[in-house]
C-alpha atoms as a PDB file:
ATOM      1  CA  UNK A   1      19.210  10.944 -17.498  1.00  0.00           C
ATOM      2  CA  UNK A   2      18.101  14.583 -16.590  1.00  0.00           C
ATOM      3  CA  UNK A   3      15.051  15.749 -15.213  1.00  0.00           C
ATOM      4  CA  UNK A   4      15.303  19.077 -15.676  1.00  0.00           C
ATOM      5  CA  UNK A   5      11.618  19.982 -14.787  1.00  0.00           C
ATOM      6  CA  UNK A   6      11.508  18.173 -11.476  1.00  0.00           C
ATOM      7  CA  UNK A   7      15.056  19.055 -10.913  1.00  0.00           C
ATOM      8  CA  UNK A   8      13.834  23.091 -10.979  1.00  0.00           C
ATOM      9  CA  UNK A   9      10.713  22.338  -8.559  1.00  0.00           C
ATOM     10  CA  UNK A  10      12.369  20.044  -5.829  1.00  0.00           C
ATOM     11  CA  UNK A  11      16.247  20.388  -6.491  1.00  0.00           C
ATOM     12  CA  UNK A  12      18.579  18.379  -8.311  1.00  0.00           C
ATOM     13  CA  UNK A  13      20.008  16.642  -5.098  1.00  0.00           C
ATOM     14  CA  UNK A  14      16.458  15.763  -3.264  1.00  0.00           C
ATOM     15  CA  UNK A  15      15.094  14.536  -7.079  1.00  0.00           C
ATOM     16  CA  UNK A  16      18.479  12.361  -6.946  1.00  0.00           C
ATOM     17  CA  UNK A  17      17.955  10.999  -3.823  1.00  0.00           C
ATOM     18  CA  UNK A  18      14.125  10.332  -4.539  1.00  0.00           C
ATOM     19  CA  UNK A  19      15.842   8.701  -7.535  1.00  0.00           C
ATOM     20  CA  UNK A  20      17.772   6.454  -5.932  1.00  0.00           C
ATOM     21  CA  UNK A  21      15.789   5.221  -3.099  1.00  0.00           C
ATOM     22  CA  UNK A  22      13.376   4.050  -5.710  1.00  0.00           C
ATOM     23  CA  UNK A  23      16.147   2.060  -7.485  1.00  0.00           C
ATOM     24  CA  UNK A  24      17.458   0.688  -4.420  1.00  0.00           C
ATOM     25  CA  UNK A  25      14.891  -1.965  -3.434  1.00  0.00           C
ATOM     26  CA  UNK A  26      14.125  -2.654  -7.535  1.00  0.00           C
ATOM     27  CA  UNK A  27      17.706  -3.783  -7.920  1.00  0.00           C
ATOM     28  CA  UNK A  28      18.082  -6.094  -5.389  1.00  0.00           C
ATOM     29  CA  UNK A  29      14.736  -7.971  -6.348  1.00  0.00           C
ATOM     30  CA  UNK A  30      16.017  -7.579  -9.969  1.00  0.00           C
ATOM     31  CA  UNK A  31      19.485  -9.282  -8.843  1.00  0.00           C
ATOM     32  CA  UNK A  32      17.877 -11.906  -6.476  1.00  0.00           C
ATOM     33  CA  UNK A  33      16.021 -13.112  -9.442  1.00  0.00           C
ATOM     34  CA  UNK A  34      18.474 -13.004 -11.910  1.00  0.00           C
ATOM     35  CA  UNK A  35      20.769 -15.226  -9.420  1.00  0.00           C
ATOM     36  CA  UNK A  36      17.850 -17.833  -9.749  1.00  0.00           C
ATOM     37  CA  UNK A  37      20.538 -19.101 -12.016  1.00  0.00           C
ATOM     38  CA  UNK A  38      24.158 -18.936 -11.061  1.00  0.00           C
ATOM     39  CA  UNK A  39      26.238 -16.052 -12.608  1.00  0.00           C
ATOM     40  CA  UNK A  40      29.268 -14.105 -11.557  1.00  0.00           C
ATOM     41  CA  UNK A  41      29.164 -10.287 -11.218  1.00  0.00           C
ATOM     42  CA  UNK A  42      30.427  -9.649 -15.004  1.00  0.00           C
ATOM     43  CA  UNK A  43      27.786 -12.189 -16.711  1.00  0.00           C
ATOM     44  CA  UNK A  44      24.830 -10.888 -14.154  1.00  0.00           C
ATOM     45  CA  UNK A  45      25.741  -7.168 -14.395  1.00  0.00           C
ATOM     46  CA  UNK A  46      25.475  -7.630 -18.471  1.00  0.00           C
ATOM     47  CA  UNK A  47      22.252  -9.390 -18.349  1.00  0.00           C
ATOM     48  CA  UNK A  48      20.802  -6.938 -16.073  1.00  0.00           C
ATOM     49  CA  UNK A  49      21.511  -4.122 -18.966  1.00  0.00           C
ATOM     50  CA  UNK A  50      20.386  -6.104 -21.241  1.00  0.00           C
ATOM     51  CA  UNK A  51      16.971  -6.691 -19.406  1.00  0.00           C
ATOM     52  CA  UNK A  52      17.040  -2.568 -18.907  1.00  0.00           C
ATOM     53  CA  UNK A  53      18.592  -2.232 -15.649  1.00  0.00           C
ATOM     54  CA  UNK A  54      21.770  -0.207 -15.833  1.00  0.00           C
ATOM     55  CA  UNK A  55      23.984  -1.070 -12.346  1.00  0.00           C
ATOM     56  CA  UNK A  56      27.463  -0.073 -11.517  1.00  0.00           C
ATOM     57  CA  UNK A  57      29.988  -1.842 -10.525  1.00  0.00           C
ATOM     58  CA  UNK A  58      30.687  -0.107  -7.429  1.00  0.00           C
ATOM     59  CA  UNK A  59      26.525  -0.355  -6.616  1.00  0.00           C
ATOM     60  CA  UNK A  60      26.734  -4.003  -7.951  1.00  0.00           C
ATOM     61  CA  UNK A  61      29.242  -5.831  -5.803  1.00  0.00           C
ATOM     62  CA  UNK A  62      28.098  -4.174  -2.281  1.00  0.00           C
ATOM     63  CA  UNK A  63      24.987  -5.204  -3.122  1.00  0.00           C
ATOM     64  CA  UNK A  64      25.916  -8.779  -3.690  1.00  0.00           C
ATOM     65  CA  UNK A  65      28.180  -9.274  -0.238  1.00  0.00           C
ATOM     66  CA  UNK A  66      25.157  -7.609   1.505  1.00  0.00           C
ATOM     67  CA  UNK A  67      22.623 -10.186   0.051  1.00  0.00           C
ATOM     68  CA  UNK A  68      25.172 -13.380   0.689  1.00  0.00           C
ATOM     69  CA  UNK A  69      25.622 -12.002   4.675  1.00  0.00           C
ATOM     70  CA  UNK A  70      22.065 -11.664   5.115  1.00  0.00           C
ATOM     71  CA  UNK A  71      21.761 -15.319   3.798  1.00  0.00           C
ATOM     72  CA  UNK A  72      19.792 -14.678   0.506  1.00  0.00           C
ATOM     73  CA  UNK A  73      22.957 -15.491  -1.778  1.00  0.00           C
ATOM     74  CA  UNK A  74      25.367 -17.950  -1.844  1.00  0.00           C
ATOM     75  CA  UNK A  75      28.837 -18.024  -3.755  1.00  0.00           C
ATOM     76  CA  UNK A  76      31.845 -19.864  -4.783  1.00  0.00           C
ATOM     77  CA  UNK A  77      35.144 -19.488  -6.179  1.00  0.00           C
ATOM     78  CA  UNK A  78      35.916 -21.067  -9.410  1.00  0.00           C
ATOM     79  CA  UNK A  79      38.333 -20.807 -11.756  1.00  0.00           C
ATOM     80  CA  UNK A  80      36.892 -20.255 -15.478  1.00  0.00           C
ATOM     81  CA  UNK A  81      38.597 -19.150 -18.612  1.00  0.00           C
ATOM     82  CA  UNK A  82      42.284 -19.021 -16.627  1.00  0.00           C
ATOM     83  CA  UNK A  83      40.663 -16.398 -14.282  1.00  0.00           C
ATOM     84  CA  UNK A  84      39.397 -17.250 -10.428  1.00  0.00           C
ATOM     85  CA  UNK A  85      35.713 -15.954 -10.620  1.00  0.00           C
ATOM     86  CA  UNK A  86      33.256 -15.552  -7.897  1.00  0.00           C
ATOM     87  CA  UNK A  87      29.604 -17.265  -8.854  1.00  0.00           C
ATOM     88  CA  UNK A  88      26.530 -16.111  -7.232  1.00  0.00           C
ATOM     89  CA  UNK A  89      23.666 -18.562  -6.588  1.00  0.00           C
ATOM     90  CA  UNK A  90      20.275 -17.731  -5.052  1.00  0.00           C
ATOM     91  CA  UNK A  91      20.578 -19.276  -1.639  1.00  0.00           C
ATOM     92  CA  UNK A  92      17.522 -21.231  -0.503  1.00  0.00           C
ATOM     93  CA  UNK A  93      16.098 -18.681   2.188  1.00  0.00           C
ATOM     94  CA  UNK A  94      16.672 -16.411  -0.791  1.00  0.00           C
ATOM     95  CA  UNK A  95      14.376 -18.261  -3.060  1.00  0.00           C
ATOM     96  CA  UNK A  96      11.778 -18.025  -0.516  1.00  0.00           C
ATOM     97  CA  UNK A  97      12.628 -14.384   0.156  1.00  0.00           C
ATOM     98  CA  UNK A  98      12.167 -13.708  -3.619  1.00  0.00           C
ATOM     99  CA  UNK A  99       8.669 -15.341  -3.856  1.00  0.00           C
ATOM    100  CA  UNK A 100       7.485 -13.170  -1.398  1.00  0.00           C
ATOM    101  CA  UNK A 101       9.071  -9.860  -2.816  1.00  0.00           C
ATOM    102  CA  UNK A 102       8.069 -10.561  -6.212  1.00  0.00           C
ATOM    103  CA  UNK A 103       4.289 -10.661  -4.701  1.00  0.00           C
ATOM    104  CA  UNK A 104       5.271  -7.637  -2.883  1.00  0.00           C
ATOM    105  CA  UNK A 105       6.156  -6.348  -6.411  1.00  0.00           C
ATOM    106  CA  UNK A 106       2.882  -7.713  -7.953  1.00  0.00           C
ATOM    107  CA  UNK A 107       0.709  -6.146  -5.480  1.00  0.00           C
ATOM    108  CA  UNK A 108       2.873  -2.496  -5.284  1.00  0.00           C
ATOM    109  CA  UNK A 109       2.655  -2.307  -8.981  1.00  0.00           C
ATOM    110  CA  UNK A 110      -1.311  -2.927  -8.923  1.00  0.00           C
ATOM    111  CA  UNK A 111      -1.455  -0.484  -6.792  1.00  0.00           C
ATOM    112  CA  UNK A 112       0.218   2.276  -8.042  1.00  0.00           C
ATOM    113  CA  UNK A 113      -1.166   1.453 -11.845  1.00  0.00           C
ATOM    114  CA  UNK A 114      -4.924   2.431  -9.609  1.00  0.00           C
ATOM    115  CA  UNK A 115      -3.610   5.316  -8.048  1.00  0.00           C
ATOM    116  CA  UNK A 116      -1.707   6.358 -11.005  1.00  0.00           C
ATOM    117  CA  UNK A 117      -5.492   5.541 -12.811  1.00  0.00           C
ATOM    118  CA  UNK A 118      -7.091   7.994 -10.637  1.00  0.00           C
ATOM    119  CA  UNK A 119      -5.010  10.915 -10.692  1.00  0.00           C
ATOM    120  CA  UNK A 120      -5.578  10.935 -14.999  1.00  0.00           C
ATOM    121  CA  UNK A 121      -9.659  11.198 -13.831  1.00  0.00           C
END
């Protein structure tokens, strides 16, 4: 997606990087609570784009090996189909962990629908 207007004020590689800090932390709340039910990377990255949220691959599985070593995630090796497939579970520290992002979430979003309120005034 261009932004051709904000790209012109701020420059295409700062807007970018504005971009993608934003995405950042929304994707790995969006993937912690999509593990709430096990998945591997194929199944979780389709229901993610379904739900709106285009990932990569390359963006995808990082993310997942960082979120298993900090503890959030857990996963196991299974065979399905003929094929050896990793599945991703929501750990239990991670269930806690999402609970209190997704208030995190709540209260951000409040937020920023008041300030976003005040600056149509």
């Amino acid at each position: 997606m261009r932004h051709t207007l904000y790209e012109e004020t701020l420059g295409a590689e700062a807007f970018e990087n504005l971009r993608l800090e934003l995405r950042r932390g929304s994707l790995a709340v969006a993937v912690l609570a999509e593990l709430r039910r096990e998945q591997y990377g194929y199944t979780l990255r389709k229901a993610l784009f379904e739900l709106g949220l285009d990932i990569d691959e390359s963006t995808l599985y990082p993310l997942l090996r960082r979120l298993e070593s900090q503890g959030l995630l857990s996963s196991q090796w299974r065979e399905q189909n003929k094929r050896r497939k990793r599945f991703y579970r929501l750990s239990p520290a991670g269930a806690s962990v999402l609970e209190l992002l997704l208030a995190e979430v709540s209260s951000m979003n409040a937020a920023l629908a008041r300030v976003f309120q005040e600056t149509r005034r």
